[in-house]
PDB file of N, CA and C in Angstrom:
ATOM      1  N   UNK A   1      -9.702  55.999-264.839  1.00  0.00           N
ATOM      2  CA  UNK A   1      -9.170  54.657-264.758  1.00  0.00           C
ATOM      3  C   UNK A   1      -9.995  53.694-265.601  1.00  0.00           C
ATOM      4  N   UNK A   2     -11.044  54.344-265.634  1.00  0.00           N
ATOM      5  CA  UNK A   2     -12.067  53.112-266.208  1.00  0.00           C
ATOM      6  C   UNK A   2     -12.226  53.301-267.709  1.00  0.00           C
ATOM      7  N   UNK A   3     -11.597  54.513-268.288  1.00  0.00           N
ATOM      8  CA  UNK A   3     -11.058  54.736-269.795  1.00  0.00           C
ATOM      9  C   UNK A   3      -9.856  53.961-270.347  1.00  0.00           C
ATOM     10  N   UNK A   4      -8.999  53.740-268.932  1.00  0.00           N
ATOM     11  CA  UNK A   4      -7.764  53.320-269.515  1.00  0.00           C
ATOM     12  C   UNK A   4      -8.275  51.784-269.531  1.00  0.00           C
ATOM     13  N   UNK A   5      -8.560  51.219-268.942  1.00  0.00           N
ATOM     14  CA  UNK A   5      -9.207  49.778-269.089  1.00  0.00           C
ATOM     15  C   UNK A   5      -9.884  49.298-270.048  1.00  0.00           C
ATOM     16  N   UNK A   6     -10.554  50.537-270.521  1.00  0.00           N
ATOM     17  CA  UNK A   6     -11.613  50.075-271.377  1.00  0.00           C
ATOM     18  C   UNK A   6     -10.591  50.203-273.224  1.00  0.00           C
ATOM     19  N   UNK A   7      -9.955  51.187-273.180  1.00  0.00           N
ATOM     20  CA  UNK A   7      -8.976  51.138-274.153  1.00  0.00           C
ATOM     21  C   UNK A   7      -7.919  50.020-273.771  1.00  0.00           C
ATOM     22  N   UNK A   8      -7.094  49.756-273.022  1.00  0.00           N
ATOM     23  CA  UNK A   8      -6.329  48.412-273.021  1.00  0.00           C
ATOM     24  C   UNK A   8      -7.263  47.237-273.083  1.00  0.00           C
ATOM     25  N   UNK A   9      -8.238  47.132-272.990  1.00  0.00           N
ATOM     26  CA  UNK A   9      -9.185  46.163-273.291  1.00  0.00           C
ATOM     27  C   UNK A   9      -9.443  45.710-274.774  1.00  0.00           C
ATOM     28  N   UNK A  10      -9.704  47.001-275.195  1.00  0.00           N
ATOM     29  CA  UNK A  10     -10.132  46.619-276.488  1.00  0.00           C
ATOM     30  C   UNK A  10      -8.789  46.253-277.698  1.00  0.00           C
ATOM     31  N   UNK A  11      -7.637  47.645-276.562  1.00  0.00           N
ATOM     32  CA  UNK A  11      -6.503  46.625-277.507  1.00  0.00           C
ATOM     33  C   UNK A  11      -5.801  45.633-277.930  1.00  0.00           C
ATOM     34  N   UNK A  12      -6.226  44.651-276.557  1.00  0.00           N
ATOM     35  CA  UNK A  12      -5.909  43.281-276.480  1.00  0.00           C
ATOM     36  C   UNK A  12      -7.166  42.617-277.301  1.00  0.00           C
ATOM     37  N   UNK A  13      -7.988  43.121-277.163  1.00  0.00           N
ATOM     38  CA  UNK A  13      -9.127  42.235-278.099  1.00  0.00           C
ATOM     39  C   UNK A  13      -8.603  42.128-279.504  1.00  0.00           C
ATOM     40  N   UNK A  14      -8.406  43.329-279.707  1.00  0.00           N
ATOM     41  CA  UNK A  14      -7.751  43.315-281.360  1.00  0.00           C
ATOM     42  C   UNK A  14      -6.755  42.429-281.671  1.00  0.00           C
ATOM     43  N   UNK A  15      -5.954  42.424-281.010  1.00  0.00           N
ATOM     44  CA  UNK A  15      -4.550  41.696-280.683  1.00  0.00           C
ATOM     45  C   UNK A  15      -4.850  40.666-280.852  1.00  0.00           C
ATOM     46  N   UNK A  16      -5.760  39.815-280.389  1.00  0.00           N
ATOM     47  CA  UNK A  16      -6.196  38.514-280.042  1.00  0.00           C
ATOM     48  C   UNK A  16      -6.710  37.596-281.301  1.00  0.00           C
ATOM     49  N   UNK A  17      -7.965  38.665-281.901  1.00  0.00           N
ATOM     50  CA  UNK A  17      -8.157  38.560-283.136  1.00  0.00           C
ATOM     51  C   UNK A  17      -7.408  38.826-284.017  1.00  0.00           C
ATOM     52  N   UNK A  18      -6.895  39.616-284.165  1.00  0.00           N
ATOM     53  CA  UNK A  18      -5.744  40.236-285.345  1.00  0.00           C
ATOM     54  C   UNK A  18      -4.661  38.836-285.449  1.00  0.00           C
ATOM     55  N   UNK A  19      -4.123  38.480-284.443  1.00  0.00           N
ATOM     56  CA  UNK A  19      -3.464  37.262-284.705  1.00  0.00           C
ATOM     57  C   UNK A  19      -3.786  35.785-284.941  1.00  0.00           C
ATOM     58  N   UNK A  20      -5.361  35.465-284.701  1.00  0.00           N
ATOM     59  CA  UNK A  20      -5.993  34.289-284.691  1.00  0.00           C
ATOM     60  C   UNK A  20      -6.313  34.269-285.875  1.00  0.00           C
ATOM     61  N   UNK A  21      -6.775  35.663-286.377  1.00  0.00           N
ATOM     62  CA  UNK A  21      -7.133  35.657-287.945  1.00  0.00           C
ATOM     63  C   UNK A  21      -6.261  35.732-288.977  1.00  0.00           C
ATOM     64  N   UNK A  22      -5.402  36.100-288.901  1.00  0.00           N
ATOM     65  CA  UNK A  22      -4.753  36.728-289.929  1.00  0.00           C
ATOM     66  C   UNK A  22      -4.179  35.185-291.046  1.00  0.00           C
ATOM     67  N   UNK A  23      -4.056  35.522-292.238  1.00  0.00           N
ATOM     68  CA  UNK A  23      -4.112  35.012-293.529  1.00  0.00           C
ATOM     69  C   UNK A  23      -3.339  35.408-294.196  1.00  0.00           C
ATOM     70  N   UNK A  24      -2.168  35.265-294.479  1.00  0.00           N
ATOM     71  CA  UNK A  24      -1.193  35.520-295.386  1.00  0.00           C
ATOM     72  C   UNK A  24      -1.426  35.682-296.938  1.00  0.00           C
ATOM     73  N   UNK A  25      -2.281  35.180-297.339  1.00  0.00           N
ATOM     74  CA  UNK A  25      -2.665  34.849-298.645  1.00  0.00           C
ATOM     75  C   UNK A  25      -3.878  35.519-298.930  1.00  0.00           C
ATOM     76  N   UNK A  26      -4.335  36.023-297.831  1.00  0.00           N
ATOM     77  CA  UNK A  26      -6.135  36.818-297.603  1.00  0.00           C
ATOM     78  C   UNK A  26      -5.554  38.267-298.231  1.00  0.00           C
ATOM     79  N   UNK A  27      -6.322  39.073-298.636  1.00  0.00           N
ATOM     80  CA  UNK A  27      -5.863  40.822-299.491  1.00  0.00           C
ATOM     81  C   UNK A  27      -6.708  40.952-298.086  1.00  0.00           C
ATOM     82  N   UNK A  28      -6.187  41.855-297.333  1.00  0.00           N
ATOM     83  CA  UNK A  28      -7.028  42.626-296.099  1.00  0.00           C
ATOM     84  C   UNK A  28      -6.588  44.284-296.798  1.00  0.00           C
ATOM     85  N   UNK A  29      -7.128  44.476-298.249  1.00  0.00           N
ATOM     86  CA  UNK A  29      -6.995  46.146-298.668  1.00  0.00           C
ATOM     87  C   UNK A  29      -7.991  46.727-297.620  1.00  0.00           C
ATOM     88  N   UNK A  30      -9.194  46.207-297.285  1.00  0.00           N
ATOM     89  CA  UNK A  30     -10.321  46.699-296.820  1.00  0.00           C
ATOM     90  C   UNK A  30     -10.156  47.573-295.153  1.00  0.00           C
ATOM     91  N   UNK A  31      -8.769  46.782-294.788  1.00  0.00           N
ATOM     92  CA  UNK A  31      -8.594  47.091-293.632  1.00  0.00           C
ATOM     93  C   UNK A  31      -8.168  48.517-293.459  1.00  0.00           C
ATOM     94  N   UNK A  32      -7.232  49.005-294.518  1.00  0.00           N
ATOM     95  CA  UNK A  32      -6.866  50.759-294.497  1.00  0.00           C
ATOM     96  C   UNK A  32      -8.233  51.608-294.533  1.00  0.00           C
ATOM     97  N   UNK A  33      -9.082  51.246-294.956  1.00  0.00           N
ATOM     98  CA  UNK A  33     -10.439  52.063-295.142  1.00  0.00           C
ATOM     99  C   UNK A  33     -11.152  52.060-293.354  1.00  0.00           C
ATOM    100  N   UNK A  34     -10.786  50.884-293.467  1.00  0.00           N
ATOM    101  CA  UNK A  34     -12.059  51.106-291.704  1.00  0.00           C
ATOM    102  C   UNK A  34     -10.839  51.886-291.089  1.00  0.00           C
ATOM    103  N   UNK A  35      -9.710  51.387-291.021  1.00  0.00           N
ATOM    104  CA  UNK A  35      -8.756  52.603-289.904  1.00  0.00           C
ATOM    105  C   UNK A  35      -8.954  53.715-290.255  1.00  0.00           C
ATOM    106  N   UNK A  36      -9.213  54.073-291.511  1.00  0.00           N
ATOM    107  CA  UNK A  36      -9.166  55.568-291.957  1.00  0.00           C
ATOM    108  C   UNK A  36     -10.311  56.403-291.859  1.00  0.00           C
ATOM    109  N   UNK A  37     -11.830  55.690-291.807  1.00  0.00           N
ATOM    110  CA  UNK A  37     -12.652  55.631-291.298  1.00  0.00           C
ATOM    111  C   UNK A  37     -12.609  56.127-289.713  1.00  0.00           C
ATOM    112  N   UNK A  38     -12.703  55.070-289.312  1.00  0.00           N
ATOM    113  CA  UNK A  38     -12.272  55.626-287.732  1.00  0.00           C
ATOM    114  C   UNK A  38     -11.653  56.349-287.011  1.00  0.00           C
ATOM    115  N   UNK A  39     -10.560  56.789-287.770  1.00  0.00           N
ATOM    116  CA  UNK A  39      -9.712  57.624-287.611  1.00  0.00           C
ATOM    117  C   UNK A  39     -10.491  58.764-287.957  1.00  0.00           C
ATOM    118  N   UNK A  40     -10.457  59.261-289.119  1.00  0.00           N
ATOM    119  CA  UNK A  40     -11.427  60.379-288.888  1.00  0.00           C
ATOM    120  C   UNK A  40     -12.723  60.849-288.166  1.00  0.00           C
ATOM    121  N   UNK A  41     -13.565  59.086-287.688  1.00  0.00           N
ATOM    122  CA  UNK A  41     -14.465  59.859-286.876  1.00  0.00           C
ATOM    123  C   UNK A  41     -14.025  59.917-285.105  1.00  0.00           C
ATOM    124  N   UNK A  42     -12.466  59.320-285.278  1.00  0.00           N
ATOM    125  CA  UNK A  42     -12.346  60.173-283.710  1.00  0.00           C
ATOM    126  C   UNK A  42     -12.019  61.147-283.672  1.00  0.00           C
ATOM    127  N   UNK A  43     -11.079  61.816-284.769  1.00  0.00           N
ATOM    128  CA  UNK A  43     -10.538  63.205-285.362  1.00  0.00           C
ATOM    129  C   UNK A  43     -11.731  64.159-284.750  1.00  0.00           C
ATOM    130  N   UNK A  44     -12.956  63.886-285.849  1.00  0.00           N
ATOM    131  CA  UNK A  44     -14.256  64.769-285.416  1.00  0.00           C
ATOM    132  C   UNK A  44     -14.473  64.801-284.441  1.00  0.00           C
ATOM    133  N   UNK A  45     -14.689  63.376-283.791  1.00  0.00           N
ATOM    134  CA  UNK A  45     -15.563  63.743-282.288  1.00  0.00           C
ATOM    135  C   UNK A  45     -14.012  64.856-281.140  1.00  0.00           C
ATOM    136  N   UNK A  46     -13.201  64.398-281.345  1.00  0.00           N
ATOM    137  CA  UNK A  46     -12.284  65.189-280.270  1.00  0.00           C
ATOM    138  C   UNK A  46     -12.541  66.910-280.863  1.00  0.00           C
ATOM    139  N   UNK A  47     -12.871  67.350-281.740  1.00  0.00           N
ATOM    140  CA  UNK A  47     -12.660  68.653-282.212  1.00  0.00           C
ATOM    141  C   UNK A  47     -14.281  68.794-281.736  1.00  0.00           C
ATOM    142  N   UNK A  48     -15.109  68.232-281.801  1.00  0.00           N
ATOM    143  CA  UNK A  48     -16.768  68.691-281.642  1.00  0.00           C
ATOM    144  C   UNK A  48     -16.452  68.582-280.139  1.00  0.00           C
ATOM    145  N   UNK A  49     -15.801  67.944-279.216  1.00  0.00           N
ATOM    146  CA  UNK A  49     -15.510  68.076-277.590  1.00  0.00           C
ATOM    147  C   UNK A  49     -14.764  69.034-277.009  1.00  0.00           C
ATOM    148  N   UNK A  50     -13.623  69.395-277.989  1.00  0.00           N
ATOM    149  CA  UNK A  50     -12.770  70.595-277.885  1.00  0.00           C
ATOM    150  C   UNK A  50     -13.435  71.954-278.019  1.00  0.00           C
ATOM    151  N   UNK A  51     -14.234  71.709-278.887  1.00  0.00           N
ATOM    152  CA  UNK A  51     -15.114  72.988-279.488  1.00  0.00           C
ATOM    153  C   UNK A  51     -15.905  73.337-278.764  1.00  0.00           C
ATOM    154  N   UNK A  52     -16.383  72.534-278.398  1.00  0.00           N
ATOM    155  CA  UNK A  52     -17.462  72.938-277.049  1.00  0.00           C
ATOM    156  C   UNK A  52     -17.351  73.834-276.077  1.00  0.00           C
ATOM    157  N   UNK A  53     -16.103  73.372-275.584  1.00  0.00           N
ATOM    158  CA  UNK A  53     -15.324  74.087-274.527  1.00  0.00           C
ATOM    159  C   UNK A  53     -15.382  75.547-274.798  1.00  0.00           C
ATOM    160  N   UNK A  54     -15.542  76.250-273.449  1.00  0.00           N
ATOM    161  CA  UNK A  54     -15.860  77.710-273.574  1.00  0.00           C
ATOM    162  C   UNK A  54     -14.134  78.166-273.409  1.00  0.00           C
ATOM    163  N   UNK A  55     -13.541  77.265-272.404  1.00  0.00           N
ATOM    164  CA  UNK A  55     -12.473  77.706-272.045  1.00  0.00           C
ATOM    165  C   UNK A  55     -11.372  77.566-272.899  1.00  0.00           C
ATOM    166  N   UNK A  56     -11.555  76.559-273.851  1.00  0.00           N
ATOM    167  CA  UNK A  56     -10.712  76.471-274.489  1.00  0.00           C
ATOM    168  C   UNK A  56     -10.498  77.294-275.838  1.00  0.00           C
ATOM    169  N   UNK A  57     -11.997  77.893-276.379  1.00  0.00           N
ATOM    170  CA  UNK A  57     -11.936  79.122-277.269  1.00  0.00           C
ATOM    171  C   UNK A  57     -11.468  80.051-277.099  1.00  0.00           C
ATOM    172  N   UNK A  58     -11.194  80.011-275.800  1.00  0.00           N
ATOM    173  CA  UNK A  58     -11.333  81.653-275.034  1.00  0.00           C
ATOM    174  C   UNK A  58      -9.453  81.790-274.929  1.00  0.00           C
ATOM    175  N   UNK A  59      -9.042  80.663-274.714  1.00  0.00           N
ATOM    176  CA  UNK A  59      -7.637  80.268-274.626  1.00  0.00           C
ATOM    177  C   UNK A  59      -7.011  80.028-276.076  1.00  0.00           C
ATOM    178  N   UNK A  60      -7.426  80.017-276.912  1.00  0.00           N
ATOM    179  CA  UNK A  60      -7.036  79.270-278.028  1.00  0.00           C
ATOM    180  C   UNK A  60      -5.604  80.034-278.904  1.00  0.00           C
ATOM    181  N   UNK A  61      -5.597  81.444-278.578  1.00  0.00           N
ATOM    182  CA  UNK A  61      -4.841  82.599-279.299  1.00  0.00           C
ATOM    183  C   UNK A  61      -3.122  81.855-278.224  1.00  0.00           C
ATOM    184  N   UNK A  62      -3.197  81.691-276.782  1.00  0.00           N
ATOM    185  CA  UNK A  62      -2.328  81.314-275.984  1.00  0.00           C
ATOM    186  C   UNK A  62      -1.952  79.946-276.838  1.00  0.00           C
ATOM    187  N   UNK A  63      -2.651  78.943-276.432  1.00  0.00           N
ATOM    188  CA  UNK A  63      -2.237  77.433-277.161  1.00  0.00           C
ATOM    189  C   UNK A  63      -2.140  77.405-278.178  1.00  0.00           C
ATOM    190  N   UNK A  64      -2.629  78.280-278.931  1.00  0.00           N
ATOM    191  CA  UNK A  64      -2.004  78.019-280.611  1.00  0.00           C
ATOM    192  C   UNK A  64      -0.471  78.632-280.974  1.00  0.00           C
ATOM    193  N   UNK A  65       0.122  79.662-279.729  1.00  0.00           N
ATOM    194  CA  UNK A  65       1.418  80.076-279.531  1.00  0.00           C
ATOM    195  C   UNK A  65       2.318  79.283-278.709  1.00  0.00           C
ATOM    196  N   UNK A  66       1.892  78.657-277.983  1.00  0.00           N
ATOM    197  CA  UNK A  66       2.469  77.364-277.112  1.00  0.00           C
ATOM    198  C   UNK A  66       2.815  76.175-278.279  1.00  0.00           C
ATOM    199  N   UNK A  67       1.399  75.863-278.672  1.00  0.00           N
ATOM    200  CA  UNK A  67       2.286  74.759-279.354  1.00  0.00           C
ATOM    201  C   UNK A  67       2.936  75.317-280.773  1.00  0.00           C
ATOM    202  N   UNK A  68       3.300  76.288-281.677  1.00  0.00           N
ATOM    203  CA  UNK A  68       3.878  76.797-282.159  1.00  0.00           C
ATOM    204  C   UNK A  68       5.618  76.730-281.960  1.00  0.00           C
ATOM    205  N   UNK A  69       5.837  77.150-280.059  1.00  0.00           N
ATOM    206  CA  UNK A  69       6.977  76.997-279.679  1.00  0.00           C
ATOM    207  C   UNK A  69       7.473  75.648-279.772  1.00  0.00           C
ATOM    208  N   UNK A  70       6.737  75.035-279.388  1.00  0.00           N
ATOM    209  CA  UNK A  70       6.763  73.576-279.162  1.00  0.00           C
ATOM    210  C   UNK A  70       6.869  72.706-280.592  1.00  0.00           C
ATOM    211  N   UNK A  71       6.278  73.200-281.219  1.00  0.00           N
ATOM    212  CA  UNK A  71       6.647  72.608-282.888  1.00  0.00           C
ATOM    213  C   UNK A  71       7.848  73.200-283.407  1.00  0.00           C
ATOM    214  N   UNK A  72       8.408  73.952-283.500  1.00  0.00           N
ATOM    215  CA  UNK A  72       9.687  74.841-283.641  1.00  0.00           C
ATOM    216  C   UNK A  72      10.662  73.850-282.819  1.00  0.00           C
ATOM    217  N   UNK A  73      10.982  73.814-281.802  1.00  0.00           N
ATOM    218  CA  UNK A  73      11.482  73.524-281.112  1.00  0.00           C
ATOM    219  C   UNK A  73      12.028  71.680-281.277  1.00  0.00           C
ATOM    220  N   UNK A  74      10.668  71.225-281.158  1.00  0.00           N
ATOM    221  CA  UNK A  74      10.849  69.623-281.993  1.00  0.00           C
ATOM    222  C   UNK A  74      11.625  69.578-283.390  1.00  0.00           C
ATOM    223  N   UNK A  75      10.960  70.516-284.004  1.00  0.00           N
ATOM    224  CA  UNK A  75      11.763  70.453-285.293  1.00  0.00           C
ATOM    225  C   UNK A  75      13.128  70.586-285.294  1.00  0.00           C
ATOM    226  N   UNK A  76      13.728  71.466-284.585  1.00  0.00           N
ATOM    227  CA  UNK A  76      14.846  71.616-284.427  1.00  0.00           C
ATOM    228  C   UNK A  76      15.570  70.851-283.535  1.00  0.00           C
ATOM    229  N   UNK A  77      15.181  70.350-282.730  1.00  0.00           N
ATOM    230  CA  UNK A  77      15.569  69.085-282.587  1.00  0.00           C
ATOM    231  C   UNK A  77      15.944  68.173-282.446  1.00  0.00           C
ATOM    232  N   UNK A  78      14.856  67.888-283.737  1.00  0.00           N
ATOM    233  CA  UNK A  78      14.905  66.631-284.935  1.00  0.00           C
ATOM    234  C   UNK A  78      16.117  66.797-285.723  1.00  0.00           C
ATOM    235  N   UNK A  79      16.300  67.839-285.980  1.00  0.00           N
ATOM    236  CA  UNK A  79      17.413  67.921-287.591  1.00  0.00           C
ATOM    237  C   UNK A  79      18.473  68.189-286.748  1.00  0.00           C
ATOM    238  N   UNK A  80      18.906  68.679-285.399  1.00  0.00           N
ATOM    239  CA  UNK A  80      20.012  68.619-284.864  1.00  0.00           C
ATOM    240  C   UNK A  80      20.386  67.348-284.174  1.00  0.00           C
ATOM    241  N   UNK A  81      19.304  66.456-284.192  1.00  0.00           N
ATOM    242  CA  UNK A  81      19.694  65.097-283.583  1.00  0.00           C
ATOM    243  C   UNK A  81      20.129  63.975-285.079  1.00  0.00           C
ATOM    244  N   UNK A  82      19.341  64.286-286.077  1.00  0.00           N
ATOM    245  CA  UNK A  82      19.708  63.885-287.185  1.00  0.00           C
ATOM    246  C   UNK A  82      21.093  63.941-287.567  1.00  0.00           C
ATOM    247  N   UNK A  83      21.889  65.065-287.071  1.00  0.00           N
ATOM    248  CA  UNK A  83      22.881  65.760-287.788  1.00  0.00           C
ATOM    249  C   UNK A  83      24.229  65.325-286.334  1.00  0.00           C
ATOM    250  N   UNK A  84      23.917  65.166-285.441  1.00  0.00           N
ATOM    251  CA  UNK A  84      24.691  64.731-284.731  1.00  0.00           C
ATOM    252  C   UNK A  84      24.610  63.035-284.816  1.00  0.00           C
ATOM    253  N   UNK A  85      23.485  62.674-285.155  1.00  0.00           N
ATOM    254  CA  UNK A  85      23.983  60.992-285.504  1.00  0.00           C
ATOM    255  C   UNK A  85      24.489  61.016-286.186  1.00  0.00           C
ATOM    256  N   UNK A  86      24.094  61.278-287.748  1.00  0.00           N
ATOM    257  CA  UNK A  86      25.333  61.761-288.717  1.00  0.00           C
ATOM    258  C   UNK A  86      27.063  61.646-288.450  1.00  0.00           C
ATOM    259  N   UNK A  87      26.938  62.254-287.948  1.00  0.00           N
ATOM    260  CA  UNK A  87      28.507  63.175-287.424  1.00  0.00           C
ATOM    261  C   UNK A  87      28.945  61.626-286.395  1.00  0.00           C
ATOM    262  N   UNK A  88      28.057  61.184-285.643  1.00  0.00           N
ATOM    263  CA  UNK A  88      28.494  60.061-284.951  1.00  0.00           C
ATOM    264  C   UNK A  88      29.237  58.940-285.201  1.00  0.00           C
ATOM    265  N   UNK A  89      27.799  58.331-286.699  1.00  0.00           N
ATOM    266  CA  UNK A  89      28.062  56.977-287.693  1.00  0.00           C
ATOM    267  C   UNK A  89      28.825  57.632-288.397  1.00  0.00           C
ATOM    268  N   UNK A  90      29.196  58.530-288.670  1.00  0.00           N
ATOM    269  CA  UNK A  90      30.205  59.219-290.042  1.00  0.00           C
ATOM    270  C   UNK A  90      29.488  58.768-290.923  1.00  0.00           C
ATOM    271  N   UNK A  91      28.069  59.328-291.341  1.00  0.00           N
ATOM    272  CA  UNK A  91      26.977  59.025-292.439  1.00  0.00           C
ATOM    273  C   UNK A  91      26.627  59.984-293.244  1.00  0.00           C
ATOM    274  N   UNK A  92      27.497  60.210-294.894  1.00  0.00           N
ATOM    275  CA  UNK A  92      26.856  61.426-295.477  1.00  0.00           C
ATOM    276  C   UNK A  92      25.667  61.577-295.269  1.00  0.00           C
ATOM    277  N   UNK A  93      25.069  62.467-296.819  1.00  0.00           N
ATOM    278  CA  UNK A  93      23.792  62.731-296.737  1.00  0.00           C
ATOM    279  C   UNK A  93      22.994  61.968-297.616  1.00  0.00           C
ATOM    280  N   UNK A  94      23.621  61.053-298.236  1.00  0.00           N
ATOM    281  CA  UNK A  94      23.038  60.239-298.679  1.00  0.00           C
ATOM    282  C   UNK A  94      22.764  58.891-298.558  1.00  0.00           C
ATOM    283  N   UNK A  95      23.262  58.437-296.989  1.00  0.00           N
ATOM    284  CA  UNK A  95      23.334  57.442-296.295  1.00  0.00           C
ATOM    285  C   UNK A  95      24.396  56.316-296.151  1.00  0.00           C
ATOM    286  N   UNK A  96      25.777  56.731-296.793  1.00  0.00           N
ATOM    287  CA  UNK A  96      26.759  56.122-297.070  1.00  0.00           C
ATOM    288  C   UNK A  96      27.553  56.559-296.010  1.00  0.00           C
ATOM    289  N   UNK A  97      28.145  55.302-295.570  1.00  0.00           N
ATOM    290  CA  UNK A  97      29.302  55.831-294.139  1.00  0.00           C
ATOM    291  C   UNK A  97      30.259  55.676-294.889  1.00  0.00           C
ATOM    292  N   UNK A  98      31.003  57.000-294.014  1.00  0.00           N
ATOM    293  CA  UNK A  98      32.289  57.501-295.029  1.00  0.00           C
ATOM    294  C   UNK A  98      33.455  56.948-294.462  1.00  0.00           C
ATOM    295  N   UNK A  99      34.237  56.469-294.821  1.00  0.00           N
ATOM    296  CA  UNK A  99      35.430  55.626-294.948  1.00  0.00           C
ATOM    297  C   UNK A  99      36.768  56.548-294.596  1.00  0.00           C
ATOM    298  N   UNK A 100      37.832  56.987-293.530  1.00  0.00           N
ATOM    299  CA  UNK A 100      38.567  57.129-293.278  1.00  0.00           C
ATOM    300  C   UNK A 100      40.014  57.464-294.246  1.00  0.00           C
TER     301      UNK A 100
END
């Protein structure tokens, strides 16, 4: 509980700032670098926590076939939900609704 607080916390902080600051006319390029930044060092730390785990090495041949199914499965889907909106909007494939 006290993770989820502490992350909705900080996302409202951002929020707070992110909108008090922001500058229309300011270049914030700098800003893709720190997300990308950060992003990769939570990437790392979750894989150096995962890794650790005895149980989860030991499991890994199972969950790497689980989510396998599970990626298959999304994918398919995806392109059958794609393809029935399609068919819905009467929307070729090139995004033009087709006319009667």
């Amino acid at each position: 509980m006290g993770l989820l607080i502490l992350y909705l916390g900080t996302a409202l902080i951002g929020y707070f700032v992110g909108a008090k600051y922001t500058d229309k006319e300011k270049d914030y390029s700098w800003t893709n670098k720190v997300t990308t930044g950060c992003l990769i060092l939570l990437i790392f730390t979750m894989g150096a926590r995962i890794g650790s785990d005895e149980r989860v090495i030991k499991s890994l041949q199972t969950i790497g076939l689980k989510a396998a199914v599970i990626t298959a499965f999304a994918f398919a889907g995806s392109i059958l939900g794609c393809f029935l909106m399609r068919k819905f909007f009467r929307i070729d494939r090139k995004g033009v609704k087709i006319d009667d």
